[in-house]
Every structure is written in structure tokens, then in C-alpha cells.
C-alpha atoms as a PDB file:
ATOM      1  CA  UNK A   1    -108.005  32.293 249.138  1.00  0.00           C
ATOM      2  CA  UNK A   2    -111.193  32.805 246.833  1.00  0.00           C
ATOM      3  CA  UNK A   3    -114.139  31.298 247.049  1.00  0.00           C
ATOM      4  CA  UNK A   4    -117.467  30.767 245.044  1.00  0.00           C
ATOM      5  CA  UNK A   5    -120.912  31.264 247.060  1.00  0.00           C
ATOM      6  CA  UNK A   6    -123.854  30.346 245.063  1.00  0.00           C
ATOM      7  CA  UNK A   7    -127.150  32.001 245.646  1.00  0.00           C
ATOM      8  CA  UNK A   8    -130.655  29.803 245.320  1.00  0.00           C
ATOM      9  CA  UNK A   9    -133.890  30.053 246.713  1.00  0.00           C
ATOM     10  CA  UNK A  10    -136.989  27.565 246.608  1.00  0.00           C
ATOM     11  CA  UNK A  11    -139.415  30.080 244.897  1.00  0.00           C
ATOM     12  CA  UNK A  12    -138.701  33.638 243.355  1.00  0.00           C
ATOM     13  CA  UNK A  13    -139.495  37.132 244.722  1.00  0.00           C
ATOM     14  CA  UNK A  14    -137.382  36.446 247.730  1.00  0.00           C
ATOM     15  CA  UNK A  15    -135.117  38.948 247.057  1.00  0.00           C
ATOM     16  CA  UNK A  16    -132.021  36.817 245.830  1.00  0.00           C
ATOM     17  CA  UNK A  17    -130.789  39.302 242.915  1.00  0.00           C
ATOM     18  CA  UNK A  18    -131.510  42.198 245.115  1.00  0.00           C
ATOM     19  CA  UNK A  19    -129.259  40.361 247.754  1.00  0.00           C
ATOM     20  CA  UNK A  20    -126.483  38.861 245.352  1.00  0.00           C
ATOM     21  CA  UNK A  21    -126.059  42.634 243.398  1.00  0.00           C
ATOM     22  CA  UNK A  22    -126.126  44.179 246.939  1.00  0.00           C
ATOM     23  CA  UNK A  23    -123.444  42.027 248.623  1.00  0.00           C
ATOM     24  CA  UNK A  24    -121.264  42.138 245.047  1.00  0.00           C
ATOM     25  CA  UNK A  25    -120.961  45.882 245.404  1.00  0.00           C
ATOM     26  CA  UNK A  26    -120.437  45.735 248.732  1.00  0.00           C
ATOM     27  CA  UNK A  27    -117.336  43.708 248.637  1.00  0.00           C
ATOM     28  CA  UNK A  28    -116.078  45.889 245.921  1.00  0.00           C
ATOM     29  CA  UNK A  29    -116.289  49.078 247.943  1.00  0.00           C
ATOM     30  CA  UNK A  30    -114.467  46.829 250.942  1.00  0.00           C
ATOM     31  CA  UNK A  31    -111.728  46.722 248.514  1.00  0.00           C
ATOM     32  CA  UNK A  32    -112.397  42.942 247.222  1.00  0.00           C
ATOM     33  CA  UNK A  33    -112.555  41.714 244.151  1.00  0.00           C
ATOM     34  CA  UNK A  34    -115.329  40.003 242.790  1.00  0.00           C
ATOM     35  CA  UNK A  35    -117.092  38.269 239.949  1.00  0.00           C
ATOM     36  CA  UNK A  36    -121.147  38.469 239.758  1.00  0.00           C
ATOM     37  CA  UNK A  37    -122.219  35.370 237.760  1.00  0.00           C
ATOM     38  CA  UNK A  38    -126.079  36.342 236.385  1.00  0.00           C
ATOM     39  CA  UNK A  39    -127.174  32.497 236.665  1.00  0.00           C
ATOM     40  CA  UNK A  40    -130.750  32.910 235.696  1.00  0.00           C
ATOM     41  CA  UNK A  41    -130.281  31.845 232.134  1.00  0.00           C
ATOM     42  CA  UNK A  42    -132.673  33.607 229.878  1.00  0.00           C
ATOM     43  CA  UNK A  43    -134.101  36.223 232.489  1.00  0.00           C
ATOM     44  CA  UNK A  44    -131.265  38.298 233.207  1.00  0.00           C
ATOM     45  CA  UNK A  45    -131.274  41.134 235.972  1.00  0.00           C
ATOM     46  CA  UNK A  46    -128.622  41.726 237.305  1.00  0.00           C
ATOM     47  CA  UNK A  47    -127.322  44.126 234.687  1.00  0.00           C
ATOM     48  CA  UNK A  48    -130.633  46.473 235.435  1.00  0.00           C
ATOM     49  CA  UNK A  49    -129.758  46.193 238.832  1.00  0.00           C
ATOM     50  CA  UNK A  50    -126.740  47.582 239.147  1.00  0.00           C
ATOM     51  CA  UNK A  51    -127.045  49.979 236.018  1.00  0.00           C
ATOM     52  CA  UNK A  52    -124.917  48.337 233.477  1.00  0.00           C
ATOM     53  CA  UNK A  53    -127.683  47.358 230.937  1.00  0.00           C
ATOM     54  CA  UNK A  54    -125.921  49.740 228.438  1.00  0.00           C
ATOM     55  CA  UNK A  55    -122.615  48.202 228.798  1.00  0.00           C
ATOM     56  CA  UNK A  56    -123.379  44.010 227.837  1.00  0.00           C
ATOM     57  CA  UNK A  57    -122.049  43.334 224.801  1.00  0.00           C
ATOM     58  CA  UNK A  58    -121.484  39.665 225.444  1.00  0.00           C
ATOM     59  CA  UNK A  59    -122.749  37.077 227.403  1.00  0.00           C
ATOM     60  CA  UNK A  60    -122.293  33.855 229.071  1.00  0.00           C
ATOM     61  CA  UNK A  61    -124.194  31.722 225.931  1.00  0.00           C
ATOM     62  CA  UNK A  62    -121.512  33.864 223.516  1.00  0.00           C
ATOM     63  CA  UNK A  63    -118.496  32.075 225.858  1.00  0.00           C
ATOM     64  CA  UNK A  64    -119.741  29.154 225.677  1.00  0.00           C
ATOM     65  CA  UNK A  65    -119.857  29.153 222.038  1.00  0.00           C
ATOM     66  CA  UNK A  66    -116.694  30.825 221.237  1.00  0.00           C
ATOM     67  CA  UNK A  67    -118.436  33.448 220.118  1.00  0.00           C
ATOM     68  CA  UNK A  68    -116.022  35.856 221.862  1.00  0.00           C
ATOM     69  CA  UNK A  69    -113.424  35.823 224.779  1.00  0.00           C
ATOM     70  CA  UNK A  70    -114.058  35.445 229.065  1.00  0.00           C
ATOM     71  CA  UNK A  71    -112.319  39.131 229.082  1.00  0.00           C
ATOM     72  CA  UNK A  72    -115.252  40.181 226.596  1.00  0.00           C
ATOM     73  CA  UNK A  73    -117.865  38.626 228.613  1.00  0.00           C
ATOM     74  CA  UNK A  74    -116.972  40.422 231.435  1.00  0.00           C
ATOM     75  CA  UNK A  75    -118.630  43.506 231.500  1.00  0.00           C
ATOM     76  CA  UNK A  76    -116.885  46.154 234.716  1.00  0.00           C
ATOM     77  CA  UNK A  77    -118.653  48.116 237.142  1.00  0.00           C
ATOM     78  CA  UNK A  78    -118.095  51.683 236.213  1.00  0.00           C
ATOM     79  CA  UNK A  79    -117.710  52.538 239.990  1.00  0.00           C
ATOM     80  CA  UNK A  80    -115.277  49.645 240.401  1.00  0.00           C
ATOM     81  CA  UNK A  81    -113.632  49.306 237.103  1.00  0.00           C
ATOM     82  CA  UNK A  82    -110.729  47.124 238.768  1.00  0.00           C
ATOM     83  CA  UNK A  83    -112.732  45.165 241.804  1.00  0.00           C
ATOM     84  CA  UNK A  84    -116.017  44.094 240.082  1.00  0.00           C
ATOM     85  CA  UNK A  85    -117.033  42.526 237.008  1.00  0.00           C
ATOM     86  CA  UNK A  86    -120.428  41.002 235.685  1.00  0.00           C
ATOM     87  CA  UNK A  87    -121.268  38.169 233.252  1.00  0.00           C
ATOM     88  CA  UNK A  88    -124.596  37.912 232.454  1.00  0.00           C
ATOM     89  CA  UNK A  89    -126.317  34.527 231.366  1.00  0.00           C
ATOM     90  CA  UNK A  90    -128.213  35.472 228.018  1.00  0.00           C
ATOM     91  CA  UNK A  91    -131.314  36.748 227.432  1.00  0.00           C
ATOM     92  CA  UNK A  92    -132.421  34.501 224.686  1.00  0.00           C
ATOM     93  CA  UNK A  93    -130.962  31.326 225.818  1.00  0.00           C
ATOM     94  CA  UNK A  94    -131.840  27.909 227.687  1.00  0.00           C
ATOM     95  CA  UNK A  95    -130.529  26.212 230.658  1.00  0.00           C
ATOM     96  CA  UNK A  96    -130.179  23.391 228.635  1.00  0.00           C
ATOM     97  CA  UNK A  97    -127.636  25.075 226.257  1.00  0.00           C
ATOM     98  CA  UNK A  98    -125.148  24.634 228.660  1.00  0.00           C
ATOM     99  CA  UNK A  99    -122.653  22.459 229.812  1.00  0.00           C
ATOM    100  CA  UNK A 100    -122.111  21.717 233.460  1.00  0.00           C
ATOM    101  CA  UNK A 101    -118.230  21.707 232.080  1.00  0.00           C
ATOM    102  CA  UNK A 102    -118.428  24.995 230.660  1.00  0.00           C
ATOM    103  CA  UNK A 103    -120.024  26.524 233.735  1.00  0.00           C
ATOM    104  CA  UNK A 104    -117.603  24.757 236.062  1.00  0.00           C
ATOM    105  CA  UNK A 105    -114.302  25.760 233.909  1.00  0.00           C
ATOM    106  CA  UNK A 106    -115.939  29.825 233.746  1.00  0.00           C
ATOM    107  CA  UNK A 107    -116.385  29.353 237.573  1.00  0.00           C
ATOM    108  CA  UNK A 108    -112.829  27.802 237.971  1.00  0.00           C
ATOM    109  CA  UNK A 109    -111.020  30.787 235.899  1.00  0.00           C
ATOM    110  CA  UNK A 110    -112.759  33.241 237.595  1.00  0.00           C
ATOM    111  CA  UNK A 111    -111.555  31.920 240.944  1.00  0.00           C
ATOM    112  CA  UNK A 112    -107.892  32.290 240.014  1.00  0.00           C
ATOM    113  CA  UNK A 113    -108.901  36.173 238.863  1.00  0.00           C
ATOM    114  CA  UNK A 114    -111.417  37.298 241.705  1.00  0.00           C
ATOM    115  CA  UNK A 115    -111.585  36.984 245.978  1.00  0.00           C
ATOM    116  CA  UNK A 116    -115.154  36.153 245.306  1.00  0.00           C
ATOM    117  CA  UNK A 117    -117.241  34.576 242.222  1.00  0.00           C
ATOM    118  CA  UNK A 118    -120.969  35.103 243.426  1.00  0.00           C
ATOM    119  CA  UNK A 119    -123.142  33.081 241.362  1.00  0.00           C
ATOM    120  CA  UNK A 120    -126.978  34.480 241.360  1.00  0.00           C
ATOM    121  CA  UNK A 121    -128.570  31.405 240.491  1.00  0.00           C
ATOM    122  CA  UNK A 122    -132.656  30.557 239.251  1.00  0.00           C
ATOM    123  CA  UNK A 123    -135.156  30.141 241.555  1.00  0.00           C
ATOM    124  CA  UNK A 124    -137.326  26.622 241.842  1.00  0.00           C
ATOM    125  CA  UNK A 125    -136.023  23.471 241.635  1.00  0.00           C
ATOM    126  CA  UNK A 126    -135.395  23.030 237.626  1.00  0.00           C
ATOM    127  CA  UNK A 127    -132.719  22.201 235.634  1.00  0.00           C
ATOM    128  CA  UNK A 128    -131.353  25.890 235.847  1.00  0.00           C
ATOM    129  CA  UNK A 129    -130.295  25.051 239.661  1.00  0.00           C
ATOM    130  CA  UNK A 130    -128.824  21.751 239.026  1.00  0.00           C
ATOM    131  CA  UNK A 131    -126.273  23.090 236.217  1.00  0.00           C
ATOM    132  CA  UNK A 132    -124.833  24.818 238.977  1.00  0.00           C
ATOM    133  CA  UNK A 133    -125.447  22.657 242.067  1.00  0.00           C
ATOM    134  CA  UNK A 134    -121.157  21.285 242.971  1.00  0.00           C
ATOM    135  CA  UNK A 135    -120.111  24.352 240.957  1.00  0.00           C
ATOM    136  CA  UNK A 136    -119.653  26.711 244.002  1.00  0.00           C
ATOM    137  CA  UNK A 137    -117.548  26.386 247.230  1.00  0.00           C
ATOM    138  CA  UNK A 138    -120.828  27.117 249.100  1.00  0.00           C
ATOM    139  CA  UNK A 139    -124.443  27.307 248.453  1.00  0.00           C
ATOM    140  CA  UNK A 140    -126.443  29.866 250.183  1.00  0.00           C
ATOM    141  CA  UNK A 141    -130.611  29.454 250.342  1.00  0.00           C
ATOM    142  CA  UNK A 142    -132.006  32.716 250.506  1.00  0.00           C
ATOM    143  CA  UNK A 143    -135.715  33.086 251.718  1.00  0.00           C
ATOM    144  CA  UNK A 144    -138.037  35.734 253.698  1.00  0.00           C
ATOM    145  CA  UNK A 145    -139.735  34.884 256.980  1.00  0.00           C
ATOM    146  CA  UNK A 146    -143.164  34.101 255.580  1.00  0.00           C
ATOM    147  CA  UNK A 147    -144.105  30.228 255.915  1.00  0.00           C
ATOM    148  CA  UNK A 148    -144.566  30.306 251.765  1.00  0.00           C
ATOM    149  CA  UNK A 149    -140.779  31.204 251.164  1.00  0.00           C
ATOM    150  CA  UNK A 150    -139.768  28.719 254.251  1.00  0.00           C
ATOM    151  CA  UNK A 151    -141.400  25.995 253.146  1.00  0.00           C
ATOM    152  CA  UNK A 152    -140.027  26.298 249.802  1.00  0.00           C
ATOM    153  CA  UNK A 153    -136.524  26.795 251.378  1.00  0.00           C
ATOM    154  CA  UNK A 154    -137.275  23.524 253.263  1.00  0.00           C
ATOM    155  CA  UNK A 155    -138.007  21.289 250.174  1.00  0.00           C
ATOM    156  CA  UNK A 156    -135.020  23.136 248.411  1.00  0.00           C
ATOM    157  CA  UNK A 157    -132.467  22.328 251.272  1.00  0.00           C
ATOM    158  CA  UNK A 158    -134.104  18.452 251.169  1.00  0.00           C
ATOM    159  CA  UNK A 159    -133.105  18.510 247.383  1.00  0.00           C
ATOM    160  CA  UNK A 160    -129.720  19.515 248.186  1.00  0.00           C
ATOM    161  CA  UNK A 161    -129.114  17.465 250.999  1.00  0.00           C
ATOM    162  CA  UNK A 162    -129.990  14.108 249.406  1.00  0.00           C
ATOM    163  CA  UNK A 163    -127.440  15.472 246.930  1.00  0.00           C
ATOM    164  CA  UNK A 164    -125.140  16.156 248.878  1.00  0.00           C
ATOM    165  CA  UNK A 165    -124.503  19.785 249.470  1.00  0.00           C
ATOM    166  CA  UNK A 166    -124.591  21.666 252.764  1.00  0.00           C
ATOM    167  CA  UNK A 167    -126.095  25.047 252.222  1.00  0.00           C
ATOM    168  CA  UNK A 168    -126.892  27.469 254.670  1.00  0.00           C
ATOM    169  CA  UNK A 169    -129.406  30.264 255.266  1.00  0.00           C
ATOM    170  CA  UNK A 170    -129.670  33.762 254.600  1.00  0.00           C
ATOM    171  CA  UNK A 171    -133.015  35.445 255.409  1.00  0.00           C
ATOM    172  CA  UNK A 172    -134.201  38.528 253.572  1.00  0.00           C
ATOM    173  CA  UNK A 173    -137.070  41.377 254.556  1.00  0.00           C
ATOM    174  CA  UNK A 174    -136.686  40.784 258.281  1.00  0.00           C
ATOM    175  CA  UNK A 175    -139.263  42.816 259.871  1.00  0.00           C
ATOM    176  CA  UNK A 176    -137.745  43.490 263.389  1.00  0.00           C
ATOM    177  CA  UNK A 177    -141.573  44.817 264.544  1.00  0.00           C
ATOM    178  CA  UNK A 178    -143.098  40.953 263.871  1.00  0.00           C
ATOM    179  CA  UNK A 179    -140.220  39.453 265.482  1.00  0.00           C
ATOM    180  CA  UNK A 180    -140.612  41.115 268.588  1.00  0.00           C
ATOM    181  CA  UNK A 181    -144.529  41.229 268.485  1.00  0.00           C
ATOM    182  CA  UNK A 182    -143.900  37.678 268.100  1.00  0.00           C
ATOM    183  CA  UNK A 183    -145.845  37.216 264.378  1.00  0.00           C
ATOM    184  CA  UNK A 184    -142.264  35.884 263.258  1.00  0.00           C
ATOM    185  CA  UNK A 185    -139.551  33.726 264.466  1.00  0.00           C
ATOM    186  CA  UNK A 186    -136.063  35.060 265.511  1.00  0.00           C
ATOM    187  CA  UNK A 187    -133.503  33.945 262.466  1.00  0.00           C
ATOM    188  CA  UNK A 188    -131.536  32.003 264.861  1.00  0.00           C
ATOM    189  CA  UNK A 189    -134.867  29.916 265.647  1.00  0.00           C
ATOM    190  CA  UNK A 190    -136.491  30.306 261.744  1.00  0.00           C
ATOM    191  CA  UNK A 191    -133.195  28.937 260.860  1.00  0.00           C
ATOM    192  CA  UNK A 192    -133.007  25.822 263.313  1.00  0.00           C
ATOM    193  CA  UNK A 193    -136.449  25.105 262.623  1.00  0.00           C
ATOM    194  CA  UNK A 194    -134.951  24.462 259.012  1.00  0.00           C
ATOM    195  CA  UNK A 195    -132.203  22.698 260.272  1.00  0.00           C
ATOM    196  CA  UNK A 196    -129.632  25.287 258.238  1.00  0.00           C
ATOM    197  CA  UNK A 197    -126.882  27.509 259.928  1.00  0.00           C
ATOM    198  CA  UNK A 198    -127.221  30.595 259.962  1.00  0.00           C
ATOM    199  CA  UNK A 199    -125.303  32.550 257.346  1.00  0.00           C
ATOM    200  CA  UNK A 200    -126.861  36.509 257.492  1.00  0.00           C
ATOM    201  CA  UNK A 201    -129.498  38.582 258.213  1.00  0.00           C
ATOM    202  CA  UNK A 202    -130.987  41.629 256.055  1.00  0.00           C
ATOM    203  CA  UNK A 203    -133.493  43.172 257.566  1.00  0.00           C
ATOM    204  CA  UNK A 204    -136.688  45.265 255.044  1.00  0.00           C
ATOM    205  CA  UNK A 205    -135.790  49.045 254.110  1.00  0.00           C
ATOM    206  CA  UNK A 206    -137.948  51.572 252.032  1.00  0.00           C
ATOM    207  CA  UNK A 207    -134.635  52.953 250.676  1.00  0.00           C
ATOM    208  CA  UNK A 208    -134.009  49.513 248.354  1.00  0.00           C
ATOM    209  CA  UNK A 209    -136.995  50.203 246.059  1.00  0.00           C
ATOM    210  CA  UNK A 210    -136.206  53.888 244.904  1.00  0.00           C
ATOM    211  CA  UNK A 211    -132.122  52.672 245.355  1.00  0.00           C
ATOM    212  CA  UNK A 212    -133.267  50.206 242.627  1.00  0.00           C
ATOM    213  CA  UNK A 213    -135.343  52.165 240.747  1.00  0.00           C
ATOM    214  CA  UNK A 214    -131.927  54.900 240.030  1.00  0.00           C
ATOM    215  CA  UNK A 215    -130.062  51.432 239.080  1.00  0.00           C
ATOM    216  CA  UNK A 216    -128.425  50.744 242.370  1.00  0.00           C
ATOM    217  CA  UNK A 217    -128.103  48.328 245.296  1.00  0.00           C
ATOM    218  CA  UNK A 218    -128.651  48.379 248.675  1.00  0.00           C
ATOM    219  CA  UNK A 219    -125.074  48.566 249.080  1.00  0.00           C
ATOM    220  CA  UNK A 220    -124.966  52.227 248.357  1.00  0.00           C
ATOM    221  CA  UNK A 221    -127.995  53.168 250.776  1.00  0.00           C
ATOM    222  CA  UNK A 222    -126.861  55.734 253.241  1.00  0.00           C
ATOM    223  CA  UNK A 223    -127.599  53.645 256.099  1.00  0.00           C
ATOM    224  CA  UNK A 224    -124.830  52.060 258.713  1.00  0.00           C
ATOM    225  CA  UNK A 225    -126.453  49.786 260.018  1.00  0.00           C
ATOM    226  CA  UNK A 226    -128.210  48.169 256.840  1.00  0.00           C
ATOM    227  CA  UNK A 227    -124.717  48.828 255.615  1.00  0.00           C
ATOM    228  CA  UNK A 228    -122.991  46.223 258.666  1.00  0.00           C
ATOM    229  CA  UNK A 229    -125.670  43.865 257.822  1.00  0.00           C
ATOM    230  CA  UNK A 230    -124.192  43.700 254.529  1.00  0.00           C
ATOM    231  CA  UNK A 231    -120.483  44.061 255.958  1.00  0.00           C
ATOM    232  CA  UNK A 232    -120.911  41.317 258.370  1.00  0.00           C
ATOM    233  CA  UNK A 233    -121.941  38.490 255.463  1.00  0.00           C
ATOM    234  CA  UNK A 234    -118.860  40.083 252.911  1.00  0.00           C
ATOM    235  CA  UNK A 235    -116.758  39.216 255.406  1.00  0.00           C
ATOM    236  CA  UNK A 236    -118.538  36.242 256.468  1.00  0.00           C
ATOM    237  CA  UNK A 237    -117.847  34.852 252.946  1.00  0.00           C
ATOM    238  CA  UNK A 238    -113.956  35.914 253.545  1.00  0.00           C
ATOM    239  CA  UNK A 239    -114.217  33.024 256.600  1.00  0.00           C
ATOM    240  CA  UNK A 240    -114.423  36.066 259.861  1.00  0.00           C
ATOM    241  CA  UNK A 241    -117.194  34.685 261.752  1.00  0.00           C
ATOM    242  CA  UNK A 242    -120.095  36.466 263.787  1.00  0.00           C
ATOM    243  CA  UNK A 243    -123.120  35.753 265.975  1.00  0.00           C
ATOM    244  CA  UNK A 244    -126.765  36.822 264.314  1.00  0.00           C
ATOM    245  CA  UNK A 245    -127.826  38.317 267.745  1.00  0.00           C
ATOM    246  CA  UNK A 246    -131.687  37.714 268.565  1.00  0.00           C
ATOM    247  CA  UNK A 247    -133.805  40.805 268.784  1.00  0.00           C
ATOM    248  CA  UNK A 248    -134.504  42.664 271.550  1.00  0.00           C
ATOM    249  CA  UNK A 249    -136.984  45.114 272.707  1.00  0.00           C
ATOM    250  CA  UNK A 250    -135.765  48.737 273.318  1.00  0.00           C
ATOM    251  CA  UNK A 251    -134.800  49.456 276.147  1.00  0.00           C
ATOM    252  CA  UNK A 252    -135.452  53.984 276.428  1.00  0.00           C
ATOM    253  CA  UNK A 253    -135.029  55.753 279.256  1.00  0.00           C
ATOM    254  CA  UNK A 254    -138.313  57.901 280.924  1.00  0.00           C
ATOM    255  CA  UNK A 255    -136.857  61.165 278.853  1.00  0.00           C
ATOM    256  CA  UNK A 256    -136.357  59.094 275.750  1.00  0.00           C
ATOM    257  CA  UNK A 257    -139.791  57.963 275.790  1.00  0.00           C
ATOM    258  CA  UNK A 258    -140.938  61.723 276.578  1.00  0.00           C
ATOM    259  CA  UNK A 259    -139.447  62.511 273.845  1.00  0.00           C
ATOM    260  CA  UNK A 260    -140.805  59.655 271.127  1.00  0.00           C
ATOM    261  CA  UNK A 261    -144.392  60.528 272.696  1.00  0.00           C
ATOM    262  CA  UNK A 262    -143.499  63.932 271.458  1.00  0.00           C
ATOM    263  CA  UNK A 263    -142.943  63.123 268.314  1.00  0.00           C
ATOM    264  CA  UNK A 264    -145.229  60.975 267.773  1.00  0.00           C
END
């Protein structure tokens, strides 16, 4: 059965197109389709991101005003010409060009095409969120650990709540070295504190920045376990559950820590 996730955060430079690009290919390459809905009207991204900026034609304003066809304005990942598709929100225009209607009938199409419709939405608490607030199956808050990006995340949940909505947490840039020093919560605890469940963890890598700079995602990092990270939310958003385990200090054995002395 598909289902539509949409991704917010409280304030930008969280990481949310980084995350929603990441997870899109990463569902593709798991043999899922999907649909990647660039919902940042007028600061598009996504296309960079995955290194498709050559390819847009169309966009999501030219839909909406019949200026060409949904099949137009969906613009296919060369790596996945069959399993994932793009529509990017247009450069040029305005949240308030658009219709919740429209939005909610592209959404609704796409649904009866895709597995997934992941909708990268704006960050704050403007108009650009509420177009899409009801629109997706699930919302999805995504913050880092630091108390600027939480509090944010807790006055955006608020919003939602007295609206309605349910969301639940994903945390970005988890530095597993301040969690166990004890400079940052544990997610399951960050989360409670926010009264959200749980929905992933990603933890910080160097390899996302130069990945990024070559026009790819996280999602095609050589790394397993950043790569289960990812794997474990995909197929959180196909309904298999799993437990966000609380970090732990290693645990080495006299000859392993001979040999990290050594090469240290």
C-alpha cells in the first residue's frame, strides 16, 4: 500500500533535503518506487542534489497551470529510470501560487503510481508548510541534536499538534562521541523530551559533503552501516518496525586496545 511521508523541520540547515534525497534513492536501489516532491517552492534543491539539474524541463508551478502534463513534470533518475522520479517546485514561484487542491490531487495521483511520494517540504513555520500540512499520510520533523534545532522542532510539533497532526522525529548529524561523553542526549531520550516517537536515526559522516559535492546522496556512500541507518527508516516507512538502540561504549578486548594504542 503507498504512502506519503512529508519532511519539515522548525528552522533550515538541519539537513532535511540531504535526508529526503538520501532516503529517495535509497528506496529506489531497495527496489521501491518512489516519487520525490521538491516542496520548497521557489528554492529548489533537490535537483542539484541528486544530479538532475540538467534534466528539469518542467515543474510543479507549470502543472499547476496546465502548462504541460504530470508525466512531463516528472523528471527520472538516470540510475533508476523506472523506480524514481522528481518534481521540482519552481524556481521563480510563490507558495501562495498554489492551491492546497492542486497539491493534494498531484500527491493523490502520485500515490496510485509510486510505493512512496516523499514530500521535502520548507523549513519555518510559513505558509509554505501549511500548503502541505493534511497532504501526507505522515509528517516527519527532522532536526539535529543541538538545543537551537530542538527547540525549533518543539514549537514546530506544538503547531502541528494544535492542528492536528501527529508527526514524529527523525534526528540528523548524531555525533555518537557527545552522546556517550554525555554533551548530548540519547535519541530515544532527545526524542521523549519532545514528546515525539522516534522515527530514525542518521548519525554525521565526512563522506556526505564530497558525496554531495559529485551530485549524490548519502545513499550511495560506501558505508554499511550509514547505509542500514538509511535501510532501517525505508523500510520503516514500508510499516517493518525497529528499536533505535541507545549507544553504548565499546567494549575492546586488552589486544584490541594494544592495537588502537598502536595506531594511534
Amino acid at each position: 500500500m503507498s504512502k506519503s511521508y512529508l519532511l519539515i523541520s522548525g528552522k533550515g540547515g538541519v539537513g532535511k533535503s540531504t535526508l529526503a534525497s538520501s532516503l529517495a534513492v535509497k528506496a529506489a536501489g531497495l527496489g521501491l518506487r518512489v516519487a520525490l516532491i521538491d516542496g520548497d517552492i521557489g528554492l529548489r534543491s533537490l535537483d542539484l542534489m541528486l544530479g538532475m539539474q540538467d534534466r528539469v524541463l518542467y515543474d510543479m508551478a507549470d502543472l499547476v497551470n496546465r502548462r504541460c502534463t504530470l508525466d512531463q513534470a516528472l523528471i527520472w533518475h538516470p540510475d533508476y529510470p523506472t523506480k524514481l522520479c522528481l518534481m521540482v517546485g519552481g524556481q521563480s514561484a510563490k507558495p501562495k501560487d498554489f492551491e492546497r487542491s492542486d497539491l493534494k490531487k498531484i500527491v493523490s495521483t502520485l500515490k496510485k503510481r509510486v510505493d512512496i511520494v516523499l514530500i521535502d517540504g520548507p523549513a519555518g513555520l510559513g505558509r509554505g508548510i501549511r500548503n502541505f500540512i493534511g497532504l501526507a499520510d505522515e509528517v516527519v520533523i527532522v532536526t539535529t541534536p543541538d538545543p537551537v534545532a530542538t527547540r525549533s522542532a518543539e514549537k514546530l510539533s506544538g503547531m502541528l499538534y494544535a492542528g492536528g497532526a501527529r508527526p514524529s522525529l527523525l534526528i540528523n548529524r548524531v555525533q555518537i562521541d557527545r552522546v556517550l561523553s554525555g554533551d548530548a542526549l540519547q535519541p530515544s531520550l532527545l526524542a521523549q523530551s519532545l514528546d515525539l516517537p522516534l522515527f530514525g536515526v542518521v548519525e554525521e559522516h565526512p563522506g556526505i559533503a564530497p558525496a554531495q559535492l559529485k551530485g549524490q546522496t548519502a545513499a550511495q556512500i560506501e558505508d554499511e552501516h550509514l547505509q542500514n541507518l538509511l535501510k532501517d527508516i525505508v523500510l520503516g516507512m514500508k510499516g517493518i518496525t525497529f528499536q533505535v538502540s541507545d549507544y553504548e561504549p565499546e567494549t575492546l578486548t586488552w589486544f584490541q586496545r594494544f592495537v588502537k594504542w598502536l595506531e594511534a
